[in-house]
N, C-alpha and C. Protein backbone atom coordinates (compact mmCIF):
# COMPACT_ATOMS: atom_id res chain seq x y z
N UNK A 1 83.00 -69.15 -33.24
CA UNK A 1 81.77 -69.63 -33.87
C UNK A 1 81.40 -68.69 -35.00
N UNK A 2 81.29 -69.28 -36.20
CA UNK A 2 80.99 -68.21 -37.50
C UNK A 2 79.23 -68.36 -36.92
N UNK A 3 79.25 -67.27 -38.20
CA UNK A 3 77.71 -66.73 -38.02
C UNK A 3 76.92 -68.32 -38.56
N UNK A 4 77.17 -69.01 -39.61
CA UNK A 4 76.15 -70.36 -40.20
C UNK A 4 75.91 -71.28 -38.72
N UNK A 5 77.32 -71.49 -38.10
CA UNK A 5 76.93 -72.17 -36.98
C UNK A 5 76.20 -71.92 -35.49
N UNK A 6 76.44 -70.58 -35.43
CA UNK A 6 75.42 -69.54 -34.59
C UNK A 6 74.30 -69.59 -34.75
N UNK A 7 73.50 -69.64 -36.42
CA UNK A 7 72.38 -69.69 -36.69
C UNK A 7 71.93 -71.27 -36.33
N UNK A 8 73.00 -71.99 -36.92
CA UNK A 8 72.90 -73.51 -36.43
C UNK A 8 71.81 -74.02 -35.20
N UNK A 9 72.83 -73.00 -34.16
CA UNK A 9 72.45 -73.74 -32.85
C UNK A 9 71.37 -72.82 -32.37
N UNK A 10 70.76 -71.44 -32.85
CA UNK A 10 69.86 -71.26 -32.64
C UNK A 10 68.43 -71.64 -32.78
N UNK A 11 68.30 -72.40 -34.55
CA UNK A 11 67.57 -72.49 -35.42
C UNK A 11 67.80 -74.37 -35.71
N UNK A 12 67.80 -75.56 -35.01
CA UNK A 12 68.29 -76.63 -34.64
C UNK A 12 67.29 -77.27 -36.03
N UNK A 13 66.39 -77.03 -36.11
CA UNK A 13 65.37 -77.82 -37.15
C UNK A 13 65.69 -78.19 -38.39
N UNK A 14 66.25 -77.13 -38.80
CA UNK A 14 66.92 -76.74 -40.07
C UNK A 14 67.98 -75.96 -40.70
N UNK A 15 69.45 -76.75 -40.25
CA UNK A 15 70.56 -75.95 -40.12
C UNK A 15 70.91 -75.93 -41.74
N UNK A 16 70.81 -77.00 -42.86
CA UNK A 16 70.96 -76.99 -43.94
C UNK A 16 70.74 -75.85 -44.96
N UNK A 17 69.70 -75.41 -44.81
CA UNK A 17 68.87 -74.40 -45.04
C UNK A 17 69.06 -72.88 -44.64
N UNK A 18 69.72 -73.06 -43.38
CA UNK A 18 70.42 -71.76 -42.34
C UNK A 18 71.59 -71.56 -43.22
N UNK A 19 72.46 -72.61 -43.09
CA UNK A 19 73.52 -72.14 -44.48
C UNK A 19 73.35 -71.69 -45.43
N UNK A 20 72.53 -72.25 -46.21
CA UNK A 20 72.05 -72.04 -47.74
C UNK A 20 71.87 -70.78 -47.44
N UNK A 21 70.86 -70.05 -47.13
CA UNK A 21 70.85 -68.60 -47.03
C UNK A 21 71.99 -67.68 -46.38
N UNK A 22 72.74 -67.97 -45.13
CA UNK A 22 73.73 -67.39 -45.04
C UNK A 22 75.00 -67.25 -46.36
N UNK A 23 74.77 -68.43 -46.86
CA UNK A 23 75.97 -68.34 -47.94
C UNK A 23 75.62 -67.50 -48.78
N UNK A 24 74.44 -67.57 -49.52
CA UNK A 24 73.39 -66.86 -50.34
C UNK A 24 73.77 -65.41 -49.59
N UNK A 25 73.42 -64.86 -48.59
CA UNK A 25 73.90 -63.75 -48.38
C UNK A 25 74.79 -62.64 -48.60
N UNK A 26 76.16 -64.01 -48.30
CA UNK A 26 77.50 -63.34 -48.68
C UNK A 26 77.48 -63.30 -50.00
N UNK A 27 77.16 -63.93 -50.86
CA UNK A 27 77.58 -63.73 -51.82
C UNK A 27 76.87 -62.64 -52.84
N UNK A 28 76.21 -61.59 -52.14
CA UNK A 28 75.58 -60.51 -52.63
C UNK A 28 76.29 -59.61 -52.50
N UNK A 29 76.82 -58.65 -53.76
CA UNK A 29 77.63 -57.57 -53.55
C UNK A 29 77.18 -56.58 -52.43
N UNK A 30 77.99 -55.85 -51.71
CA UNK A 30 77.67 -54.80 -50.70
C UNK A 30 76.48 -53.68 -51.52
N UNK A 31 77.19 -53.15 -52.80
CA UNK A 31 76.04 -52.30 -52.98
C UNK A 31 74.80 -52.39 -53.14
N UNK A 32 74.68 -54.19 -53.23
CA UNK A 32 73.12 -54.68 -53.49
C UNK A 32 72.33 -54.71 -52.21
N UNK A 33 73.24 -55.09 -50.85
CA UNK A 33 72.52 -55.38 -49.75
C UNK A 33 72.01 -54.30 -48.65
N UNK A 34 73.20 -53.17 -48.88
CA UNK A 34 73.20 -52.15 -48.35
C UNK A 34 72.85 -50.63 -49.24
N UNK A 35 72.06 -50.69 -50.01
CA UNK A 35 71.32 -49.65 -51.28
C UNK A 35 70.28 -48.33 -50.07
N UNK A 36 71.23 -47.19 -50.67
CA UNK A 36 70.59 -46.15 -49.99
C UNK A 36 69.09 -45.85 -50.31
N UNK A 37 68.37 -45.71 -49.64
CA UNK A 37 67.00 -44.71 -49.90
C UNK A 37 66.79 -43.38 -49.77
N UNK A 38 66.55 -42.32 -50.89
CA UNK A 38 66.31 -41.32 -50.75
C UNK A 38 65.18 -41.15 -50.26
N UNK A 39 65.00 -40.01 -49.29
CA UNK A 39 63.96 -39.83 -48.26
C UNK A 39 63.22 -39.06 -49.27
N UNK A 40 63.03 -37.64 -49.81
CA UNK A 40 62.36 -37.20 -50.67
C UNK A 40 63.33 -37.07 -52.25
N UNK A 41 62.56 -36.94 -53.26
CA UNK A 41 63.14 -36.79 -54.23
C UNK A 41 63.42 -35.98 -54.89
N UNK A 42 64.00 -35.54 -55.69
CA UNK A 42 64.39 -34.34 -56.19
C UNK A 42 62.89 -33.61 -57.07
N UNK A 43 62.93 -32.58 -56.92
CA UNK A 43 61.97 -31.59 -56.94
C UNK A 43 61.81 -30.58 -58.05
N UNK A 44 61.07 -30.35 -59.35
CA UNK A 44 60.93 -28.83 -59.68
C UNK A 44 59.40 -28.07 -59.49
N UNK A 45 60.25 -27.03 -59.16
CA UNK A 45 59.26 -25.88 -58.50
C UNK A 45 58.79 -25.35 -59.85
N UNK A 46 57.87 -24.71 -59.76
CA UNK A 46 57.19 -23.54 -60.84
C UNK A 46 56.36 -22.63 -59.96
N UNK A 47 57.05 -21.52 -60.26
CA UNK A 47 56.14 -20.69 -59.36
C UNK A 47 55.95 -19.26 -60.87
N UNK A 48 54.59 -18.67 -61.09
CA UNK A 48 54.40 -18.01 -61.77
C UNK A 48 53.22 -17.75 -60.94
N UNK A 49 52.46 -15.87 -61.65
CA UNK A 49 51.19 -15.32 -61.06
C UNK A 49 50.48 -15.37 -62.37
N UNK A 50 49.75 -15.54 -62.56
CA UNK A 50 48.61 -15.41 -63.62
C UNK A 50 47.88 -14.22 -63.28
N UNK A 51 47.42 -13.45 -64.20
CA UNK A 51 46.08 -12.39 -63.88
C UNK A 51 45.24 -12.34 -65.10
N UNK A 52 44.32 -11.44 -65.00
CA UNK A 52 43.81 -10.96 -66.54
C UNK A 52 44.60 -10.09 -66.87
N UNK A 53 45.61 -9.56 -66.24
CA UNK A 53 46.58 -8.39 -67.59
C UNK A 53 47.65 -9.02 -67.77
N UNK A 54 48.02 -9.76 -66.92
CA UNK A 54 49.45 -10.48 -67.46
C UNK A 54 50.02 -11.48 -67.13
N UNK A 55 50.98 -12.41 -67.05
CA UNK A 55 51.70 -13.29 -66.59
C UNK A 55 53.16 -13.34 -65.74
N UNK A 56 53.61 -13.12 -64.70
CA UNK A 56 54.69 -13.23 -64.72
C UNK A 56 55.75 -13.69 -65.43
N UNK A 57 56.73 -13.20 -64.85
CA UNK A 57 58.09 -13.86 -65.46
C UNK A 57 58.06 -15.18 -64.47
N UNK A 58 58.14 -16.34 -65.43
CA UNK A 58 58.14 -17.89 -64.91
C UNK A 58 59.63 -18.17 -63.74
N UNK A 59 59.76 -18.89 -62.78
CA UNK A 59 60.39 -19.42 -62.16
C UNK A 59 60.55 -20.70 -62.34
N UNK A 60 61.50 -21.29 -62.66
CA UNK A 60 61.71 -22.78 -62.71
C UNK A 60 62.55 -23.47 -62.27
N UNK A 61 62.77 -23.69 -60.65
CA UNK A 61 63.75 -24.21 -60.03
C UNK A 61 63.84 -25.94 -60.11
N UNK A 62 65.07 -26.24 -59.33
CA UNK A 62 65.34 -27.59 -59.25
C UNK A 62 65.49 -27.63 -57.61
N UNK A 63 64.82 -28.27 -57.06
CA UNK A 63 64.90 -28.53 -55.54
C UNK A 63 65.52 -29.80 -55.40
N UNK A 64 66.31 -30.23 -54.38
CA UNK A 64 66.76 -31.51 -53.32
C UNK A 64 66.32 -31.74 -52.46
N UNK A 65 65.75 -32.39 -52.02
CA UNK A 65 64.96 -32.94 -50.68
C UNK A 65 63.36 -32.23 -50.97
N UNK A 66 63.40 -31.80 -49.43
CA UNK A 66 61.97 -31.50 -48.90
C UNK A 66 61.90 -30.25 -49.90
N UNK A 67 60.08 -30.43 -50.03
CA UNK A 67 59.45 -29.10 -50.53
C UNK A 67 59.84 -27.82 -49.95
N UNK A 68 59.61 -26.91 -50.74
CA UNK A 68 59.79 -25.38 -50.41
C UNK A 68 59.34 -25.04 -48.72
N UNK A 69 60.40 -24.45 -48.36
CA UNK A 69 60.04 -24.42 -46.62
C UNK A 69 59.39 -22.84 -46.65
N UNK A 70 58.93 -22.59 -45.32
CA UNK A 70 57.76 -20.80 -45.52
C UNK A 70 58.73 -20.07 -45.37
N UNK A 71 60.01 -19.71 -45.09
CA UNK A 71 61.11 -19.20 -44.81
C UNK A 71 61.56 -18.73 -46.50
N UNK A 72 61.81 -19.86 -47.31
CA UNK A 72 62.46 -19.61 -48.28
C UNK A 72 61.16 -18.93 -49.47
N UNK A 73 59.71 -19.42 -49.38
CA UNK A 73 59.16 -18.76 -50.14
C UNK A 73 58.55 -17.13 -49.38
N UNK A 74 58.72 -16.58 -48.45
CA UNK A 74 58.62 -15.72 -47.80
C UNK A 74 59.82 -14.86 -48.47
N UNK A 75 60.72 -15.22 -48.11
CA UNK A 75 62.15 -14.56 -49.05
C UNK A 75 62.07 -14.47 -50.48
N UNK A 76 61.99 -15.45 -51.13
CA UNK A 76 62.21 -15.30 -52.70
C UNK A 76 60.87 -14.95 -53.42
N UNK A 77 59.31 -15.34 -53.19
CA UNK A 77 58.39 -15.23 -53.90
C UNK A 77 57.12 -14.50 -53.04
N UNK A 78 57.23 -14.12 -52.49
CA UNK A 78 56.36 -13.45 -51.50
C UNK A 78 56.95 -11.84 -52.03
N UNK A 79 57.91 -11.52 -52.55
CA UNK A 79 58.58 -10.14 -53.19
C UNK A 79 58.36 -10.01 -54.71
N UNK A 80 58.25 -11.18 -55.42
CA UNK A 80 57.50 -11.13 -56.53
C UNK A 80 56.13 -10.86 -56.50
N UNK A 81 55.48 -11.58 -55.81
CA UNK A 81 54.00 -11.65 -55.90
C UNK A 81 53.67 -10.03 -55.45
N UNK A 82 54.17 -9.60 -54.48
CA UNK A 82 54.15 -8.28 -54.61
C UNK A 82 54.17 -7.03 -55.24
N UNK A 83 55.64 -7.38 -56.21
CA UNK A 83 56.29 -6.65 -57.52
C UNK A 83 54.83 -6.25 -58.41
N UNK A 84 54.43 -7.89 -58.67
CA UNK A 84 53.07 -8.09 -59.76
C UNK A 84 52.11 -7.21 -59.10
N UNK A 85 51.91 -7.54 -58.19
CA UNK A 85 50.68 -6.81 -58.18
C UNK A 85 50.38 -5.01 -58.16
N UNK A 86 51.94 -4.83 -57.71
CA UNK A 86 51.74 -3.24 -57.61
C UNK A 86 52.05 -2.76 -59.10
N UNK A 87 52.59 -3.80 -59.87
CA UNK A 87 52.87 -3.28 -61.34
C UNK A 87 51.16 -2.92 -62.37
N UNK A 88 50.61 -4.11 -62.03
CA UNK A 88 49.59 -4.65 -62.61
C UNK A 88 48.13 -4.25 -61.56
N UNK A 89 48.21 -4.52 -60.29
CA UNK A 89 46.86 -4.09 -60.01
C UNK A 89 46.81 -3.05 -59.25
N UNK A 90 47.48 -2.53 -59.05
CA UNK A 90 47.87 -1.50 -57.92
C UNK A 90 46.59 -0.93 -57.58
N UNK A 91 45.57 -0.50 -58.38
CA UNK A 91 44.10 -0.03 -57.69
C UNK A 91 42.80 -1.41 -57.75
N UNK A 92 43.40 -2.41 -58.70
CA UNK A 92 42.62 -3.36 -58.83
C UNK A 92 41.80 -3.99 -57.18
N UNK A 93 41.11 -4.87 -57.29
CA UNK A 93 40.51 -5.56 -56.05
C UNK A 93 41.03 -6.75 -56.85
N UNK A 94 41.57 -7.22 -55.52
CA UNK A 94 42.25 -8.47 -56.34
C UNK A 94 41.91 -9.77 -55.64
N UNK A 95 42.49 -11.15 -55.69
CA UNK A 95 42.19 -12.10 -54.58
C UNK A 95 43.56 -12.91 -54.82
N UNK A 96 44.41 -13.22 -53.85
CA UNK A 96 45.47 -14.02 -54.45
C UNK A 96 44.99 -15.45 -53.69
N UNK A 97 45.03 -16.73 -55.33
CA UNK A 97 44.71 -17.90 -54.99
C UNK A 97 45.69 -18.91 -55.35
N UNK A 98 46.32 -19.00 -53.93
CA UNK A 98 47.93 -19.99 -54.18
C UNK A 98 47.26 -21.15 -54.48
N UNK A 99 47.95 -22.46 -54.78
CA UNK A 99 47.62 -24.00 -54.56
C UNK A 99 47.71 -24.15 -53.38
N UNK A 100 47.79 -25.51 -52.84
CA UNK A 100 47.45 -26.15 -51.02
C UNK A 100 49.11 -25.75 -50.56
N UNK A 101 50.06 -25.85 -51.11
CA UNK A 101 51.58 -26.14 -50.75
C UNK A 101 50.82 -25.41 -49.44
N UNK A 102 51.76 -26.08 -48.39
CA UNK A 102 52.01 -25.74 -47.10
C UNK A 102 52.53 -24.69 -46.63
N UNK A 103 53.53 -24.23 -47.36
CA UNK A 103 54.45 -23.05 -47.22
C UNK A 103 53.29 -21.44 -47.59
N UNK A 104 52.05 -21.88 -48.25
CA UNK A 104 51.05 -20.64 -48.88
C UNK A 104 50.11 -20.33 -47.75
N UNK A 105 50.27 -21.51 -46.67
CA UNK A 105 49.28 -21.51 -45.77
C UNK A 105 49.83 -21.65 -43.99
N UNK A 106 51.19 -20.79 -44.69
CA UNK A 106 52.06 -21.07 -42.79
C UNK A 106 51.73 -19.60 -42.09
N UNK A 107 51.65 -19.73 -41.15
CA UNK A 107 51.36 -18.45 -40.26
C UNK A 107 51.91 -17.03 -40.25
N UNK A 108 53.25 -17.61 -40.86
CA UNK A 108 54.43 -16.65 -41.56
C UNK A 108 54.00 -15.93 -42.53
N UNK A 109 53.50 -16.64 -43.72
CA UNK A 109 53.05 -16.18 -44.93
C UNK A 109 52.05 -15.73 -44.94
N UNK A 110 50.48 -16.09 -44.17
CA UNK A 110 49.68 -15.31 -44.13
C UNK A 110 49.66 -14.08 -43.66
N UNK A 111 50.38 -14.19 -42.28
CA UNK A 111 51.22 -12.25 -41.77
C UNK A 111 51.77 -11.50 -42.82
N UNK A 112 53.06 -12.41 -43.65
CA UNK A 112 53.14 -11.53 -44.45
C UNK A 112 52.23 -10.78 -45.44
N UNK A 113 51.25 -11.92 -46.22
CA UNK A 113 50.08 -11.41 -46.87
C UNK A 113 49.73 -10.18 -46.42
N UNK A 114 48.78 -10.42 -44.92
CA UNK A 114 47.94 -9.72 -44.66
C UNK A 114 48.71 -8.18 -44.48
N UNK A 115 50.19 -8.37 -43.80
CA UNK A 115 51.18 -6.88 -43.75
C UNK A 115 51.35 -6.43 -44.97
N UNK A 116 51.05 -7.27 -46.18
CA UNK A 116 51.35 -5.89 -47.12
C UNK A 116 50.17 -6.09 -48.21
N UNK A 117 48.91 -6.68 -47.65
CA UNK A 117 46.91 -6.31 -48.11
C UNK A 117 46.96 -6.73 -49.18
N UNK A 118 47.77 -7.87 -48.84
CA UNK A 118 47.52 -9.24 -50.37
C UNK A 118 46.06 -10.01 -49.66
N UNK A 119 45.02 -9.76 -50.29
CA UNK A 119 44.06 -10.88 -49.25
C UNK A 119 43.90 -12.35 -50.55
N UNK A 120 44.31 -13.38 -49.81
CA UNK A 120 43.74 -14.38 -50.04
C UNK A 120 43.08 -15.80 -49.85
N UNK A 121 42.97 -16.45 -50.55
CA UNK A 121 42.22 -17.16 -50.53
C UNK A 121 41.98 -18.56 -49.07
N UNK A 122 41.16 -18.13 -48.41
CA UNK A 122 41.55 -18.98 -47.27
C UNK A 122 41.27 -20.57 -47.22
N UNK A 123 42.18 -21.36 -46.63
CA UNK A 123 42.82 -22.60 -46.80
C UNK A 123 41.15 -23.44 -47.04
N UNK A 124 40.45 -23.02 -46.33
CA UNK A 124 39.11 -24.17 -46.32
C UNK A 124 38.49 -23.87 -47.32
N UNK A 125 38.59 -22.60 -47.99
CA UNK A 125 38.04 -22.49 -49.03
C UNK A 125 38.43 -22.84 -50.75
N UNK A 126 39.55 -23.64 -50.24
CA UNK A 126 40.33 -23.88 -51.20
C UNK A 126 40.76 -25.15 -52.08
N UNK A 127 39.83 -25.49 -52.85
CA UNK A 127 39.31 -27.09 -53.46
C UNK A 127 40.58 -27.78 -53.58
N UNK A 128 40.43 -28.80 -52.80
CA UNK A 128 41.54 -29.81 -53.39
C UNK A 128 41.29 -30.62 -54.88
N UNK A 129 42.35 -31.08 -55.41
CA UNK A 129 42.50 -31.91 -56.68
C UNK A 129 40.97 -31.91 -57.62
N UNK A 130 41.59 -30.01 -57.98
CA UNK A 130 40.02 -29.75 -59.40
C UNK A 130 41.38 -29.18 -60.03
N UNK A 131 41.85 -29.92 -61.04
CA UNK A 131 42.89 -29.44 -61.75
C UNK A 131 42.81 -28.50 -62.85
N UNK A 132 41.27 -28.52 -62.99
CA UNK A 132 40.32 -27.95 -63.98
C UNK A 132 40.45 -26.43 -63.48
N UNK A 133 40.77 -26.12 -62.06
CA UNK A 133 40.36 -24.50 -61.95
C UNK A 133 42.11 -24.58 -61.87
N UNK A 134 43.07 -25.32 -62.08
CA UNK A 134 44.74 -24.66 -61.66
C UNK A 134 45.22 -24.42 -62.73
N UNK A 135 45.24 -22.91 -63.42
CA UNK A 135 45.64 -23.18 -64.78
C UNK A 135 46.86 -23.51 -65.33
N UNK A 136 48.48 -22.94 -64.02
CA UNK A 136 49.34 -23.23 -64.38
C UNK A 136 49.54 -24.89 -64.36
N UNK A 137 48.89 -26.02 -63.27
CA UNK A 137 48.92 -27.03 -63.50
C UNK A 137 48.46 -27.63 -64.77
N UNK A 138 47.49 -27.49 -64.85
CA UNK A 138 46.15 -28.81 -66.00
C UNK A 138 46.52 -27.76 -67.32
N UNK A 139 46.39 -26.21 -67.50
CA UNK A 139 45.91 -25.78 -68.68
C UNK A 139 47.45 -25.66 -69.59
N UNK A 140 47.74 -24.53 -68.58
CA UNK A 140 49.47 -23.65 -69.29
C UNK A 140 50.81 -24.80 -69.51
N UNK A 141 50.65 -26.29 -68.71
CA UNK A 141 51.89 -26.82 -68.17
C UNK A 141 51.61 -28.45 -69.04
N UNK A 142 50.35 -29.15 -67.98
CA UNK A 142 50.71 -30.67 -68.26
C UNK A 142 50.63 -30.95 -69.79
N UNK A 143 49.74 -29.68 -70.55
CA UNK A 143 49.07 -30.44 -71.57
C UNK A 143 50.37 -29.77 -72.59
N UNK A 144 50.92 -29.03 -72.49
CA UNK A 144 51.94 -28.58 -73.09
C UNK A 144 53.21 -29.60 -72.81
N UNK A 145 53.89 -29.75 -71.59
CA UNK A 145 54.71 -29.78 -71.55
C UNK A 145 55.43 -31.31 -72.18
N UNK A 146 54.14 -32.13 -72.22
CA UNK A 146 54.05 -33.48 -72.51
C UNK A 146 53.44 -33.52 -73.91
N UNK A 147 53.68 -32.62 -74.48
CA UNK A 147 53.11 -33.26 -75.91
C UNK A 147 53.85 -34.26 -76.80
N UNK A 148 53.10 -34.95 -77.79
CA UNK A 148 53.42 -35.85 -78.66
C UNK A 148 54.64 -36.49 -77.54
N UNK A 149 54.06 -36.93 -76.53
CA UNK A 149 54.49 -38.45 -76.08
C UNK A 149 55.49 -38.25 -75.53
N UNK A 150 56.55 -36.62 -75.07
CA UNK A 150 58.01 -36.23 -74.84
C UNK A 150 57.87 -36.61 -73.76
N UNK A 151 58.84 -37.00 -73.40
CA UNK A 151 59.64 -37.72 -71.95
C UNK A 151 61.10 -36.87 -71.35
N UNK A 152 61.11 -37.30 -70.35
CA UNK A 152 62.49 -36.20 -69.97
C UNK A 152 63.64 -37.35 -69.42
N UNK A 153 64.33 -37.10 -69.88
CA UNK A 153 65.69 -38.25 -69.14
C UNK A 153 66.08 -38.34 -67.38
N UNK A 154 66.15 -36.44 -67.11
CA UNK A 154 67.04 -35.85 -65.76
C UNK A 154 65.56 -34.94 -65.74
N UNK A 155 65.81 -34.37 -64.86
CA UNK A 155 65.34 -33.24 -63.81
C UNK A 155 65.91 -32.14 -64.41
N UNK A 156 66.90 -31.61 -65.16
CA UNK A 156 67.51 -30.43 -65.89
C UNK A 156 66.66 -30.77 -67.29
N UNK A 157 66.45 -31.71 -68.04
CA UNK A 157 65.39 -31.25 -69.32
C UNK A 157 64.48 -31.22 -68.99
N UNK A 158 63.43 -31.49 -68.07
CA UNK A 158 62.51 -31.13 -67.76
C UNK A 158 62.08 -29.95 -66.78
N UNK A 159 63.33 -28.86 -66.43
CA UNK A 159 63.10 -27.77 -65.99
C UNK A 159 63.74 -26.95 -67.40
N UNK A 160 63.98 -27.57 -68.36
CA UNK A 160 64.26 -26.13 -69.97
C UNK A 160 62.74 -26.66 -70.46
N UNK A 161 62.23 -27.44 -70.66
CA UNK A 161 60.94 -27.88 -71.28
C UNK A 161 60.04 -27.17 -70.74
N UNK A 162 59.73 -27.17 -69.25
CA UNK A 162 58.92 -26.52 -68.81
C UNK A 162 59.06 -25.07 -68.78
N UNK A 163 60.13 -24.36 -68.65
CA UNK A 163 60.38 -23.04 -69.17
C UNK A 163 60.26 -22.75 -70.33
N UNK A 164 60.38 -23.58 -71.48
CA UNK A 164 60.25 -23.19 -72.76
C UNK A 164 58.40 -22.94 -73.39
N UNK A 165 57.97 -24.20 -72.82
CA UNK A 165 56.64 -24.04 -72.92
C UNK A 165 55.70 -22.95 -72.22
N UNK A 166 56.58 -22.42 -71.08
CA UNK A 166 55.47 -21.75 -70.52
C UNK A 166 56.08 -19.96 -71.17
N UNK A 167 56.82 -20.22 -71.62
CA UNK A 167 57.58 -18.80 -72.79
C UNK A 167 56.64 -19.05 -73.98
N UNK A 168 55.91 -20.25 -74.41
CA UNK A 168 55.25 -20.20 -75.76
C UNK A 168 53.63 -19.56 -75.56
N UNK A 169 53.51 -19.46 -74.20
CA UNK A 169 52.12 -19.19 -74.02
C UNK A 169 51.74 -17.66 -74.50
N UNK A 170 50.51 -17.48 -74.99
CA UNK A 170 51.16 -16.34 -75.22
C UNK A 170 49.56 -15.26 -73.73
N UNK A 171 49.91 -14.13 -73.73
CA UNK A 171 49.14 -13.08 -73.02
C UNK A 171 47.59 -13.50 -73.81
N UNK A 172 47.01 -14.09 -75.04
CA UNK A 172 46.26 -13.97 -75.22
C UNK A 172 45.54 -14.94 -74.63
N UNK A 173 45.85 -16.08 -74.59
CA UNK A 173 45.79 -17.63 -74.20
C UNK A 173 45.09 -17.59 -72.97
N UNK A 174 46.12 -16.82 -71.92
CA UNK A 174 46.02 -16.59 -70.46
C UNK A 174 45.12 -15.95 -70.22
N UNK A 175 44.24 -14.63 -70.61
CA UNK A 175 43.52 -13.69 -70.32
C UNK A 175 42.09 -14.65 -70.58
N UNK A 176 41.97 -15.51 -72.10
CA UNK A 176 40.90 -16.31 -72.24
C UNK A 176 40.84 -17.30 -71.11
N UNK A 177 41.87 -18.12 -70.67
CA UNK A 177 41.67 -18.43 -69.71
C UNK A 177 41.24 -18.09 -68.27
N UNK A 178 41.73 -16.53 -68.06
CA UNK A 178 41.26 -16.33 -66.80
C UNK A 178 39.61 -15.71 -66.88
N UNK A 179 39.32 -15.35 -68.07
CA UNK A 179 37.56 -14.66 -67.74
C UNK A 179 37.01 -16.70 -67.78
N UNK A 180 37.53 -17.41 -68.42
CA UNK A 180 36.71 -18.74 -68.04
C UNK A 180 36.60 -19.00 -66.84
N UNK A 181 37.68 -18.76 -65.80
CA UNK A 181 37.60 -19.44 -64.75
C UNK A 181 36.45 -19.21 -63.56
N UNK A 182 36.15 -18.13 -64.01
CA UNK A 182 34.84 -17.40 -62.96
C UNK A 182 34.05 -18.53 -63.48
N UNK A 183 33.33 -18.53 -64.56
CA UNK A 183 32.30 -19.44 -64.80
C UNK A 183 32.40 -21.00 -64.66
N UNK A 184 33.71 -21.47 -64.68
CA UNK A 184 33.94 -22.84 -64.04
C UNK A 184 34.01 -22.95 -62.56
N UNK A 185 34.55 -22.03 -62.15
CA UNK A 185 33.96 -22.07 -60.41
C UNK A 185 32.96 -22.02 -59.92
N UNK A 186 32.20 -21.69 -60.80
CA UNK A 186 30.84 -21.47 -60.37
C UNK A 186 29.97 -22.31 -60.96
N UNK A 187 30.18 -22.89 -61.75
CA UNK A 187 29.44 -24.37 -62.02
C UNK A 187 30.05 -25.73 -61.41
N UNK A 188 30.92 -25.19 -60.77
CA UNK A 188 31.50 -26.14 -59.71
C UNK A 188 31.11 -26.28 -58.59
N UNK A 189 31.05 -25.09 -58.11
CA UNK A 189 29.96 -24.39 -56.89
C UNK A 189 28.74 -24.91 -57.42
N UNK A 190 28.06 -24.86 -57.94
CA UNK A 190 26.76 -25.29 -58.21
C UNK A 190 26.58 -26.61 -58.55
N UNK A 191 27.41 -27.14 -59.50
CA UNK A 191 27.02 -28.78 -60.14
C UNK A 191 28.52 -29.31 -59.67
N UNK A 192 29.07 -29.22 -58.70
CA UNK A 192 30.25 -30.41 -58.41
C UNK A 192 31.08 -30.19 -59.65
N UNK A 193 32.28 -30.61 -58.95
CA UNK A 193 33.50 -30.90 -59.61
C UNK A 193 33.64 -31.36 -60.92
N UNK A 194 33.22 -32.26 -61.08
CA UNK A 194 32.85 -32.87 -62.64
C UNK A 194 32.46 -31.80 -63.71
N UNK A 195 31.20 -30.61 -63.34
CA UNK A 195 30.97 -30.03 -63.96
C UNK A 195 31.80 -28.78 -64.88
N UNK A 196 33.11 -28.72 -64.14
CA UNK A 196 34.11 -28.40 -65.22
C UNK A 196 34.82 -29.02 -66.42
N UNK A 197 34.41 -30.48 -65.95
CA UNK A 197 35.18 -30.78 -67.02
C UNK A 197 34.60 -30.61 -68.61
């Protein structure tokens, strides 16, 4: 018994029709019927420190799959963020204020923080989607990296674009930006979110 007549005798009302689509079936190439789904998509990272004295040296990876796990930023950027600060603030009072990523807020990473008296910014205190206070997002990145209308083909020109732009910024740019940000937090704190813009 082929499969049309199987459906046949299951589906008695309308066997005409049972064909029509079985035939219709076959005649769809395999790669059309059986088309993989990528579970997450390919990824670039940017990881940089901002301060008032300086900027890091930019990171601009290309990830596969899942976001940065606390393992791998514990290893690779948890030793930078360190580097910076003993270069740059070493007597300063400082506050380190990651974004939400998950990996800034794993149990791992805050130990590590707290083992080597990075204090920062704790998770509840930490505004979601004010793009207005993230400078490497909204200020140093989107509005640069997208100018006059540029588009990226792959995931490799848009990790030289974004490295190139964030090489054009210069130390002066950044420092104006960071004495603003006190006063936009705080009219944020006071008049809501909006009031940065």
């Amino acid at each position: 018994m082929n499969g049309a007549n199987y459906l046949q005798c299951l589906q008695n009302d309308s066997p005409k029709y049972l064909e029509e689509v079985n035939l219709g079936i076959t005649a769809v190439p395999d790669n059309e019927k059986f088309k993989r789904k990528v579970k997450f998509e390919d990824t670039i990272l940017v990881w940089c420190v901002i301060s008032l004295a300086e900027a890091s040296r930019p990171y601009v990876g290309h990830f596969r799959g899942e976001a940065i796990t606390t393992g791998l930023y514990i290893q690779r950027y948890s030793p930078k963020l360190l580097l910076f600060i003993n270069e740059h603030h070493i007597n300063d009072e400082i506050m380190f204020w990651p974004d939400l990523a998950s990996c800034h807020y794993a149990r791992q990473t805050k130990d590590c923080s707290e083992a080597n008296n990075i204090p920062f910014v704790p998770k509840e205190g930490n505004p979601p989607n004010i793009p207005q206070t993230r400078l490497i997002e909204d200020a140093l990145l989107s509005r640069k990296v997208y100018d006059n209308g540029w588009e990226a083909e792959n995931t490799e020109q848009i990790r030289r674009r974004i490295y190139q732009k964030i090489r054009e910024i210069d130390v002066a740019t950044i420092q104006s930006l960071m004495r603003n940000l006190t006063t936009k937090i705080r009219r944020i704190e006071d008049h809501g979110p909006l009031a940065a813009l």
